[in-house]
N, C-alpha and C. Protein backbone atom coordinates (compact mmCIF):
# COMPACT_ATOMS: atom_id res chain seq x y z
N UNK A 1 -0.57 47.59 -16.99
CA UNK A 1 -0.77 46.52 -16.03
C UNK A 1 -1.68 47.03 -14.91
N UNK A 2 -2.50 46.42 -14.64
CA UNK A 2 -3.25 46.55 -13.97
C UNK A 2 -3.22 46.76 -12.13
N UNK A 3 -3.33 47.77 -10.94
CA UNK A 3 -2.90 47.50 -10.09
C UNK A 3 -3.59 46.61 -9.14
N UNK A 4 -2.21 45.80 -8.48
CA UNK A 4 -2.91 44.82 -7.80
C UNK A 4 -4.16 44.75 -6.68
N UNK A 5 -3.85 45.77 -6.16
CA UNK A 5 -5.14 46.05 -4.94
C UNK A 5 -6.11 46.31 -5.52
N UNK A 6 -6.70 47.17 -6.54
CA UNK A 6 -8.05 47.31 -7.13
C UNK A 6 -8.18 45.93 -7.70
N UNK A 7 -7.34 44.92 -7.79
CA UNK A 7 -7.84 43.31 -8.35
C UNK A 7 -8.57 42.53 -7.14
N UNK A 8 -7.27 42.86 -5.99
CA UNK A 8 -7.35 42.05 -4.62
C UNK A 8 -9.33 42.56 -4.28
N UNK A 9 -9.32 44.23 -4.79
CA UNK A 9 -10.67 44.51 -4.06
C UNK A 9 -12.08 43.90 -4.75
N UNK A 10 -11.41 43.42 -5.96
CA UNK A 10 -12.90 42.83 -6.90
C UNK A 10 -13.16 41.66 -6.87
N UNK A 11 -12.40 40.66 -6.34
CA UNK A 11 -12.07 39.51 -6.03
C UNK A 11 -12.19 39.26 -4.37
N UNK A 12 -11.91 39.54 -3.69
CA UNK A 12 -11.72 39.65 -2.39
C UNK A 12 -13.21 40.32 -2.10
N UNK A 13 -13.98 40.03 -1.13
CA UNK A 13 -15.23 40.21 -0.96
C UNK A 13 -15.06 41.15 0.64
N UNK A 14 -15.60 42.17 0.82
CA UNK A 14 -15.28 43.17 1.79
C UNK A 14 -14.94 42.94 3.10
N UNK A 15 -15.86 41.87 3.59
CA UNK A 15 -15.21 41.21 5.10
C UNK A 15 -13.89 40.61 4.85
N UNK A 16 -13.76 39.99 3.73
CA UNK A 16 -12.74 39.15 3.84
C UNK A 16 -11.29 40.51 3.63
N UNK A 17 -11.93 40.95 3.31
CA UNK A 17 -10.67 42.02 3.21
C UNK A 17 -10.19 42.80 4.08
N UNK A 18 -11.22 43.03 5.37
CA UNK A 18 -11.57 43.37 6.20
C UNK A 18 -9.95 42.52 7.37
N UNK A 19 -9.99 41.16 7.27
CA UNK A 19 -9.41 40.34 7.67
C UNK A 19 -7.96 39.87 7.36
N UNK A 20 -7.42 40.43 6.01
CA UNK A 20 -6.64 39.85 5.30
C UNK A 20 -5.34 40.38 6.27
N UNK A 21 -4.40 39.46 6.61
CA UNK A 21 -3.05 39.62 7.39
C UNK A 21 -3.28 39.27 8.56
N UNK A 22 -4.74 39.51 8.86
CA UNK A 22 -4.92 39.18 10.72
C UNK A 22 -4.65 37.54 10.87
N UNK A 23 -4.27 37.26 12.12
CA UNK A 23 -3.55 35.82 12.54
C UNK A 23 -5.28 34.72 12.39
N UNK A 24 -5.32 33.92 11.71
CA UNK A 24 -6.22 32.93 11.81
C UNK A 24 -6.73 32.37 12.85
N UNK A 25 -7.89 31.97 13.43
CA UNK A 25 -8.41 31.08 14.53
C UNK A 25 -8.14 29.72 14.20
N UNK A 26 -8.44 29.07 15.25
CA UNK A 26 -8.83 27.93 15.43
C UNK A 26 -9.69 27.00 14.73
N UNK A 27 -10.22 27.30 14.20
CA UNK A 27 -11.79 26.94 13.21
C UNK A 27 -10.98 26.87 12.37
N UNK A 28 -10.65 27.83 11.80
CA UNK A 28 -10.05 28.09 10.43
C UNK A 28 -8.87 27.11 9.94
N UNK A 29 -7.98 27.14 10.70
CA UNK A 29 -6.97 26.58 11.05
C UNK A 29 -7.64 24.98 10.86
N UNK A 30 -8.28 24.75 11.97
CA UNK A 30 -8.58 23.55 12.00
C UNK A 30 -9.17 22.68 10.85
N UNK A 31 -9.99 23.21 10.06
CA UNK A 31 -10.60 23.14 8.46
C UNK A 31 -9.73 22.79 7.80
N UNK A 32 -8.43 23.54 7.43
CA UNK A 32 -7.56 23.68 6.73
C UNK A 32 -6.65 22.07 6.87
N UNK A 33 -6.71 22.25 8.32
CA UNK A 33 -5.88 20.48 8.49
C UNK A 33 -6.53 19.50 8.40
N UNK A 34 -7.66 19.28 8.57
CA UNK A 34 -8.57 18.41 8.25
C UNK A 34 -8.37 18.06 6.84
N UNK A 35 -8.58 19.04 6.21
CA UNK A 35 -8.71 19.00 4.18
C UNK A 35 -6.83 18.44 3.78
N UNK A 36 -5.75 19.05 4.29
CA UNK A 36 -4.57 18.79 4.32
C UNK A 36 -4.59 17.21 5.14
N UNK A 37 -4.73 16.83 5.67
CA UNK A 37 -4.90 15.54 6.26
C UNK A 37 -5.82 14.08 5.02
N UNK A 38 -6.49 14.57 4.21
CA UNK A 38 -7.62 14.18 3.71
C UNK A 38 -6.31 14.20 2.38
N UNK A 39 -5.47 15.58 1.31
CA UNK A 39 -4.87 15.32 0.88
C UNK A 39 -3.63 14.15 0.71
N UNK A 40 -3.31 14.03 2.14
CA UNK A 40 -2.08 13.44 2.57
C UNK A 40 -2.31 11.94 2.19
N UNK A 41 -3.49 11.64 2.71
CA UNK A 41 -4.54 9.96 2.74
C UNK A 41 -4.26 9.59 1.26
N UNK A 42 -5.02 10.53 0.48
CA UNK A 42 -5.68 10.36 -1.13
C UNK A 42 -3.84 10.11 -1.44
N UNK A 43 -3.35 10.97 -1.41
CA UNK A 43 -1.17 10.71 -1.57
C UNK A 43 -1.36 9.09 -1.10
N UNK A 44 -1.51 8.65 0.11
CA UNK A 44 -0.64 7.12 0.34
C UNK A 44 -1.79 6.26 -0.77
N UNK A 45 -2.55 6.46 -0.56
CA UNK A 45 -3.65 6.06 -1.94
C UNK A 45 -2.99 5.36 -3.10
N UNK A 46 -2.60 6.69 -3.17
CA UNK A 46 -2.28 6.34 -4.55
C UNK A 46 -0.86 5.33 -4.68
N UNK A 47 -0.19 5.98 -3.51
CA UNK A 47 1.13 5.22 -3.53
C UNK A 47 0.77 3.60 -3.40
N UNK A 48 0.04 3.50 -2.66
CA UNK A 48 0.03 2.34 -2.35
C UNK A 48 -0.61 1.44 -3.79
N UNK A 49 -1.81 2.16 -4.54
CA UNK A 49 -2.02 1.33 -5.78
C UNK A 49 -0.97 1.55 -6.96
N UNK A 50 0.07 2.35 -7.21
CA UNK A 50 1.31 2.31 -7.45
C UNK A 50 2.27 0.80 -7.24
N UNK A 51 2.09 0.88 -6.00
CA UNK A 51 3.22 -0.70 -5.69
C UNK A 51 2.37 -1.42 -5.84
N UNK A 52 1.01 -1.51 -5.74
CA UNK A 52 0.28 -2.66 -6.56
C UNK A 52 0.31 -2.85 -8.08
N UNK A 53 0.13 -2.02 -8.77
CA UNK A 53 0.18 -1.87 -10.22
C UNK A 53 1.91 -2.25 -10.69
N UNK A 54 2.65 -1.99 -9.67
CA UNK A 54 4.14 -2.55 -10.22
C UNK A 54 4.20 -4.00 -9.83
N UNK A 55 3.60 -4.38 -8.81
CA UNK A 55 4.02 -5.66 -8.47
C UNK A 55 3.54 -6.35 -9.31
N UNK A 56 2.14 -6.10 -9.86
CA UNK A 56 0.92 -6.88 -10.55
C UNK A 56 1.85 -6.98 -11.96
N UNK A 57 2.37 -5.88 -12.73
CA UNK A 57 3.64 -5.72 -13.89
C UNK A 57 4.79 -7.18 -14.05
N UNK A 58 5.25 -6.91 -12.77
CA UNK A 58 6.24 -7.69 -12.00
C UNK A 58 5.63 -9.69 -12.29
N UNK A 59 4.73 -10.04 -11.76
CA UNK A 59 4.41 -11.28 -11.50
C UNK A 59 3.02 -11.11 -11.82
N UNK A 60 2.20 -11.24 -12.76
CA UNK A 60 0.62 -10.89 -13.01
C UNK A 60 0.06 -12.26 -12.61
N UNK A 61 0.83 -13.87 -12.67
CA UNK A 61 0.33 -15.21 -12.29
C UNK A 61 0.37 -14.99 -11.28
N UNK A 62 1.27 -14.62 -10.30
CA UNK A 62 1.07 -14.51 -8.76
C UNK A 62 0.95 -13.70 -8.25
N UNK A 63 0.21 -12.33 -8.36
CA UNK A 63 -0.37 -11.12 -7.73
C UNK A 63 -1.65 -11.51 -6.59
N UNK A 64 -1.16 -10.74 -5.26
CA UNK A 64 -1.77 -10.72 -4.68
C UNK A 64 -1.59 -8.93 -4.19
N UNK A 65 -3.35 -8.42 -3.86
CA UNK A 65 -2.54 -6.98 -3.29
C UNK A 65 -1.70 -7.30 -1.99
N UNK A 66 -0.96 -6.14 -1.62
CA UNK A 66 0.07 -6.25 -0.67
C UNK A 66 -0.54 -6.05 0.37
N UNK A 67 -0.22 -6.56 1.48
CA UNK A 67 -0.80 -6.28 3.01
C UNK A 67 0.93 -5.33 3.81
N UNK A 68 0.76 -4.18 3.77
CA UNK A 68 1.56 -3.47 3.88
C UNK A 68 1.39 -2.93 5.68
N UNK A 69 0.45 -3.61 6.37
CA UNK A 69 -0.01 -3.66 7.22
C UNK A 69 0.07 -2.19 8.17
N UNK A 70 -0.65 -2.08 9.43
CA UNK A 70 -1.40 -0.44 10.22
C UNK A 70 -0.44 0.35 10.41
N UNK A 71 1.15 -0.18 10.92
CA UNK A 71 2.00 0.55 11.50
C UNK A 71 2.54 1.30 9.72
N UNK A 72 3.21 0.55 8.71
CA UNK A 72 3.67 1.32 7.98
C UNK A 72 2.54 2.20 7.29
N UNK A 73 1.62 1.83 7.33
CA UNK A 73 0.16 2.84 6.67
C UNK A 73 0.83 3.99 6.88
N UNK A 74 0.41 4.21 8.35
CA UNK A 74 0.27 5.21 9.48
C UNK A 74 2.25 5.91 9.23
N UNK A 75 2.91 5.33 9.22
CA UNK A 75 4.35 5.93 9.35
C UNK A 75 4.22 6.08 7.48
N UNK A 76 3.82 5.93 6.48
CA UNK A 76 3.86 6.20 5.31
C UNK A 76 2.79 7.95 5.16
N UNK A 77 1.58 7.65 5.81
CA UNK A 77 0.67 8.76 6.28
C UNK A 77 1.81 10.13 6.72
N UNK A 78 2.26 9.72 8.00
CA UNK A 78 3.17 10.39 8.84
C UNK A 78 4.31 11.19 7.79
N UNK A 79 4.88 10.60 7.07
CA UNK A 79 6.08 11.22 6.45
C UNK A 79 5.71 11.98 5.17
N UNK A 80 4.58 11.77 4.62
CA UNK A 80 3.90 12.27 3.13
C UNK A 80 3.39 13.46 3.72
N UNK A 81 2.22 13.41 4.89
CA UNK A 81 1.69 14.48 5.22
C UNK A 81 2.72 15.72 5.92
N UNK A 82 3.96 15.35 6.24
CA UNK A 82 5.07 16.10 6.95
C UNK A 82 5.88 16.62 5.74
N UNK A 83 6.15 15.94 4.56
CA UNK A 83 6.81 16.55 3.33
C UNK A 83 5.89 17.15 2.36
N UNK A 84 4.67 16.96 2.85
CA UNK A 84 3.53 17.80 1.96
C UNK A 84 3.49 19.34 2.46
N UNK A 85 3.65 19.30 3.89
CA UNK A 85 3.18 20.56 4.44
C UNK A 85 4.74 21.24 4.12
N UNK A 86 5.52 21.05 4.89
CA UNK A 86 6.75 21.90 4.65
C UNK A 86 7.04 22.44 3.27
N UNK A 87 6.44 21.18 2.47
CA UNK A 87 7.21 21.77 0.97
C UNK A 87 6.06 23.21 0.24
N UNK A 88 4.68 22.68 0.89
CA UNK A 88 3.93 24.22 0.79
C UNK A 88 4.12 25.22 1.37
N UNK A 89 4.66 24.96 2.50
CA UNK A 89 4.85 26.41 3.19
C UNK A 89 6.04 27.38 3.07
N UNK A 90 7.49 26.00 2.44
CA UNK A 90 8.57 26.77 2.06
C UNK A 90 8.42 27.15 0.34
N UNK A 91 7.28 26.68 -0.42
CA UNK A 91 7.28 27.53 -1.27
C UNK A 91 6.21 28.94 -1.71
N UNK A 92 5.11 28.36 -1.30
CA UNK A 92 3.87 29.54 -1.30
C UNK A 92 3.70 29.69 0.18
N UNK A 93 4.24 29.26 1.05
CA UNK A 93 3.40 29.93 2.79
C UNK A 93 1.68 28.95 2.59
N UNK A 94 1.09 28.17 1.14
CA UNK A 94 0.13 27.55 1.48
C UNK A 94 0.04 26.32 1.41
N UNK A 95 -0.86 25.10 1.81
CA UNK A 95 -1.06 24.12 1.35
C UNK A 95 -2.92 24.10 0.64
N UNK A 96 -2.87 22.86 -0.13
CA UNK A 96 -4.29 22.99 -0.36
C UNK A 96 -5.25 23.37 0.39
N UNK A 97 -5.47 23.21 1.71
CA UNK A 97 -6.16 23.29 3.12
C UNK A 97 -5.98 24.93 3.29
N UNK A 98 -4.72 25.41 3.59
CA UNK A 98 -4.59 27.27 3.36
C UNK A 98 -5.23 27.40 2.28
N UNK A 99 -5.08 27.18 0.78
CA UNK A 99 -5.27 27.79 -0.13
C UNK A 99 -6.94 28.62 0.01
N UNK A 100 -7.76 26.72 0.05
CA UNK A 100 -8.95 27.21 -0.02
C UNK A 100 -9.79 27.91 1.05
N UNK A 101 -9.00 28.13 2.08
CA UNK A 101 -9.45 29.07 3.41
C UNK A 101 -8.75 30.12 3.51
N UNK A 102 -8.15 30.41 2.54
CA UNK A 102 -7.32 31.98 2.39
C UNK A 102 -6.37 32.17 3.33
N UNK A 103 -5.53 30.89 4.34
CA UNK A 103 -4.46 31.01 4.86
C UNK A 103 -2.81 31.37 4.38
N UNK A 104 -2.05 31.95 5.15
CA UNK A 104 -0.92 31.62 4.58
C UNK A 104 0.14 32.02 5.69
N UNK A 105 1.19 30.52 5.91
CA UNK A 105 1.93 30.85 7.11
C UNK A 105 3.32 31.53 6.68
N UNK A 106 3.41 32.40 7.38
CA UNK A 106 4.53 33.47 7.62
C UNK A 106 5.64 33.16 8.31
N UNK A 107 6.90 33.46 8.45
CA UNK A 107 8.37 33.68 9.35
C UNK A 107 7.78 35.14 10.24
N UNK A 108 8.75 35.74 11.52
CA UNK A 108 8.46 36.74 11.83
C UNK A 108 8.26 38.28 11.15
N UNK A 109 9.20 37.92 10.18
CA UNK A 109 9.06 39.09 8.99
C UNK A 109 7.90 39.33 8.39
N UNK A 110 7.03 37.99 8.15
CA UNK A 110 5.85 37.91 7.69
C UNK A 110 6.10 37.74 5.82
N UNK A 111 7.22 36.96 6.27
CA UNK A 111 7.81 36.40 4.86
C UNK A 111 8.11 34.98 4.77
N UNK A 112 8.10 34.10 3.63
CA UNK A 112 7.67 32.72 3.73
C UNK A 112 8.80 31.92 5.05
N UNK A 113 8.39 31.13 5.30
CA UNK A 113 9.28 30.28 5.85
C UNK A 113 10.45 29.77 5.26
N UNK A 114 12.04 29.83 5.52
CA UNK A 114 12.90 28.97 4.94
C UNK A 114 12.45 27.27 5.14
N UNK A 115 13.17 26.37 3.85
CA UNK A 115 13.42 25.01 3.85
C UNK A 115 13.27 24.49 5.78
N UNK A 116 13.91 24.71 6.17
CA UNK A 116 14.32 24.22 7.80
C UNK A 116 13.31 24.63 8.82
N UNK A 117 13.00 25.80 8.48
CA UNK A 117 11.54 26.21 9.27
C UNK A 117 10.63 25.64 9.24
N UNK A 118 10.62 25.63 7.73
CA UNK A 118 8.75 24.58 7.16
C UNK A 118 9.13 23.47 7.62
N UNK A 119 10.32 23.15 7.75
CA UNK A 119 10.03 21.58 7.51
C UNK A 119 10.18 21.27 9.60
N UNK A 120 10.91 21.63 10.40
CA UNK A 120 10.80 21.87 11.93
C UNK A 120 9.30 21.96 12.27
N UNK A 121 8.64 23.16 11.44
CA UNK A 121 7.03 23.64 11.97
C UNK A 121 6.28 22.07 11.31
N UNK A 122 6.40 21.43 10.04
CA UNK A 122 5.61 20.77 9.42
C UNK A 122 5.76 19.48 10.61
N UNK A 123 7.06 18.95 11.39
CA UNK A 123 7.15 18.06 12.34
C UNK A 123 6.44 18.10 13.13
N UNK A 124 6.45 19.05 14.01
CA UNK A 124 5.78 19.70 15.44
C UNK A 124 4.31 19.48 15.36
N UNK A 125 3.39 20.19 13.84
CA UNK A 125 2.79 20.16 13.99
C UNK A 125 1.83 18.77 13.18
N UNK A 126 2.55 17.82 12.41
CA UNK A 126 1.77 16.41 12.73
C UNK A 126 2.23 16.02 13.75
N UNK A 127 3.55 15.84 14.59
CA UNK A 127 3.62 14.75 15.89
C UNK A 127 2.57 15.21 17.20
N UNK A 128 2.31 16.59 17.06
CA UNK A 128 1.60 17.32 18.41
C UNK A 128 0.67 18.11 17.76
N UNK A 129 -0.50 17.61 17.06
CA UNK A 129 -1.50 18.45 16.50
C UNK A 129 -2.41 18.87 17.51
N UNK A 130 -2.30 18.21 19.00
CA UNK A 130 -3.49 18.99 20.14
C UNK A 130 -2.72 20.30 20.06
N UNK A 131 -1.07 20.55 20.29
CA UNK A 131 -0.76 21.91 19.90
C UNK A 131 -1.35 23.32 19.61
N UNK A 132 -1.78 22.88 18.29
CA UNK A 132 -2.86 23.67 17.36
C UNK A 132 -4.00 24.58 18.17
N UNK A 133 -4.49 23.58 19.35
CA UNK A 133 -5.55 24.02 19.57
C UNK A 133 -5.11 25.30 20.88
N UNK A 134 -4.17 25.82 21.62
CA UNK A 134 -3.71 26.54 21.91
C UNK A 134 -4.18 28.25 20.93
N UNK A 135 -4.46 27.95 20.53
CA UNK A 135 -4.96 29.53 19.36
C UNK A 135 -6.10 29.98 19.94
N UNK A 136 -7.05 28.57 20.62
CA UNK A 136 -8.11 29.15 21.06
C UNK A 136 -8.28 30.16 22.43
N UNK A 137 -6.95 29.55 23.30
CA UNK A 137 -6.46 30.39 24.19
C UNK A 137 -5.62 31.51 24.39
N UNK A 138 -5.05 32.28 23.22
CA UNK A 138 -3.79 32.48 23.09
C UNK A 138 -4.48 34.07 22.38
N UNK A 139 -4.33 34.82 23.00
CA UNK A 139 -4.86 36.49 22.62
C UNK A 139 -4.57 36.81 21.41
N UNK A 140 -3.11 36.25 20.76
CA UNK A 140 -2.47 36.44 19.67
C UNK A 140 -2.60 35.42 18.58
N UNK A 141 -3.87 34.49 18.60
CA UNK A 141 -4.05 33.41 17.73
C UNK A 141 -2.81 32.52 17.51
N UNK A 142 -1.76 32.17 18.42
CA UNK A 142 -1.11 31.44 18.08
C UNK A 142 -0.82 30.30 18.19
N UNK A 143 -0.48 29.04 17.81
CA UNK A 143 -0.03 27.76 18.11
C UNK A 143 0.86 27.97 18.62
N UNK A 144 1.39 26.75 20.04
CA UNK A 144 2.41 26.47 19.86
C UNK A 144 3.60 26.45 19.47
N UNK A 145 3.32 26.19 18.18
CA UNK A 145 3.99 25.66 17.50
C UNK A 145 4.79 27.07 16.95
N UNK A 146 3.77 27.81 16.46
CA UNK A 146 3.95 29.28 16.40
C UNK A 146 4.74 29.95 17.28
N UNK A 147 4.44 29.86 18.43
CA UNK A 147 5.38 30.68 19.65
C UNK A 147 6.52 30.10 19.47
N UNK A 148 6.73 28.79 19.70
CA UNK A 148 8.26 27.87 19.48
C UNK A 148 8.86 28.81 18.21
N UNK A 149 8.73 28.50 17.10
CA UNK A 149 9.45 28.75 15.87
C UNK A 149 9.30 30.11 15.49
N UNK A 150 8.31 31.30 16.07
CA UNK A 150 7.90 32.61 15.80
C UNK A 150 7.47 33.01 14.08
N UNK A 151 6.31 31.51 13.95
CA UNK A 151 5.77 31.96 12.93
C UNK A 151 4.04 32.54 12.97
N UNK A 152 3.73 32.46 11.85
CA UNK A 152 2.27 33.12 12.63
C UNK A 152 1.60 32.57 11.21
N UNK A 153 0.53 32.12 11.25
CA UNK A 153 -0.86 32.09 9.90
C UNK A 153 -1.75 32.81 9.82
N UNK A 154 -1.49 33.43 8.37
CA UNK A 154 -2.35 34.87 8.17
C UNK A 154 -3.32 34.39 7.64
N UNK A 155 -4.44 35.59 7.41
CA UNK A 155 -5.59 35.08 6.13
C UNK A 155 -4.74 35.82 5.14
N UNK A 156 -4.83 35.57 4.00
CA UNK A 156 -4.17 36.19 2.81
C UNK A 156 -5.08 35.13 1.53
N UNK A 157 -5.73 36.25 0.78
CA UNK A 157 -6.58 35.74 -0.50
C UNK A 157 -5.96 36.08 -1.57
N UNK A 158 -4.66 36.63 -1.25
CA UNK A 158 -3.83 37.35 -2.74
C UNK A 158 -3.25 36.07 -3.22
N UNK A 159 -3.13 35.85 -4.38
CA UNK A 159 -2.32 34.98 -5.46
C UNK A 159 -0.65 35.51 -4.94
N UNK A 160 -0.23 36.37 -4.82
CA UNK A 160 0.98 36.97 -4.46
C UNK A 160 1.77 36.05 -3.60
N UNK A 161 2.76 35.55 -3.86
CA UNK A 161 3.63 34.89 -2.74
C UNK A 161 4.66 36.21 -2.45
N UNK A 162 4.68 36.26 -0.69
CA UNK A 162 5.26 37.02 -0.17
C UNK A 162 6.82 36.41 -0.62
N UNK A 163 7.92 37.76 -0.86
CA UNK A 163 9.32 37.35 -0.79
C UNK A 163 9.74 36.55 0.16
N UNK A 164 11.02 36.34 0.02
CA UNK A 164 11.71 35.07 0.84
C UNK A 164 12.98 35.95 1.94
N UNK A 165 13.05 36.55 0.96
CA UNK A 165 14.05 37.29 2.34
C UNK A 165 13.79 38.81 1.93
């Protein structure tokens, strides 16, 4: 079997390796939620042509699409993008948005987040995403959100999910 660090080093391109564990910026960070935000959308998407395609099943003479109107959009948005993030971070520390920016959020151990963590941090940070931007001030790259709960977002390009406890 092959060892993992001479993989991490052929794969992993020298700056980036250079970087790997250090706490993420702002930029970075910010990319990542943008693309995770963009996931969350394409999710009610679909949900929503879902209850069209059942209703249309349902009554095909009297189908009309549904006017599900701004507030539940937005509170359907709200709860997908909040069970999207927690459920990545309590199982890999990534979401699509980490993945492809080589993030991955940590507990203080620098081990994944429990169920209750991800899902506390995944609240905080859709209800108060100006939060976030605190990293740019913060010597130690951290959110908020981060200081509150004492987690931290690494760069990490390894396939490896850190243990759980």
């Amino acid at each position: 079997m092959p060892d993992r660090s001479a993989v991490t080093r052929i794969l992993v391109p020298a700056p980036a390796r250079a970087a790997q564990g250090r706490r993420a910026g702002v930029v970075t960070r910010c990319t990542a939620a943008v693309v995770d935000l963009l996931v969350a959308c394409v999710g009610v998407l679909v949900l929503y042509a879902v209850w069209a395609a059942v209703l249309f099943l349902l009554r095909p003479r009297d189908f009309h699409f549904p006017d599900p109107g701004q507030g539940w959009l937005l509170t359907a948005l709200l709860c997908l993008l909040t069970a999207y993030l927690a459920f990545g971070w309590m199982t890999t520390g990534q979401t699509v948005g980490d993945r492809l920016l080589g993030l991955r959020v940590v507990n203080r151990h620098g081990r994944l987040p429990g169920a209750g963590l991800a899902l506390v941090r995944a609240v905080l940070c859709v209800l108060f995403p100006i939060l976030l931007f605190w990293v740019a001030l913060s010597r130690q790259n951290r959110s908020v959100q981060d200081l509150l709960l004492r987690t931290s977002v690494v760069y990490d390009w390894t396939a490896q999910v850190p243990a759980r406890r």
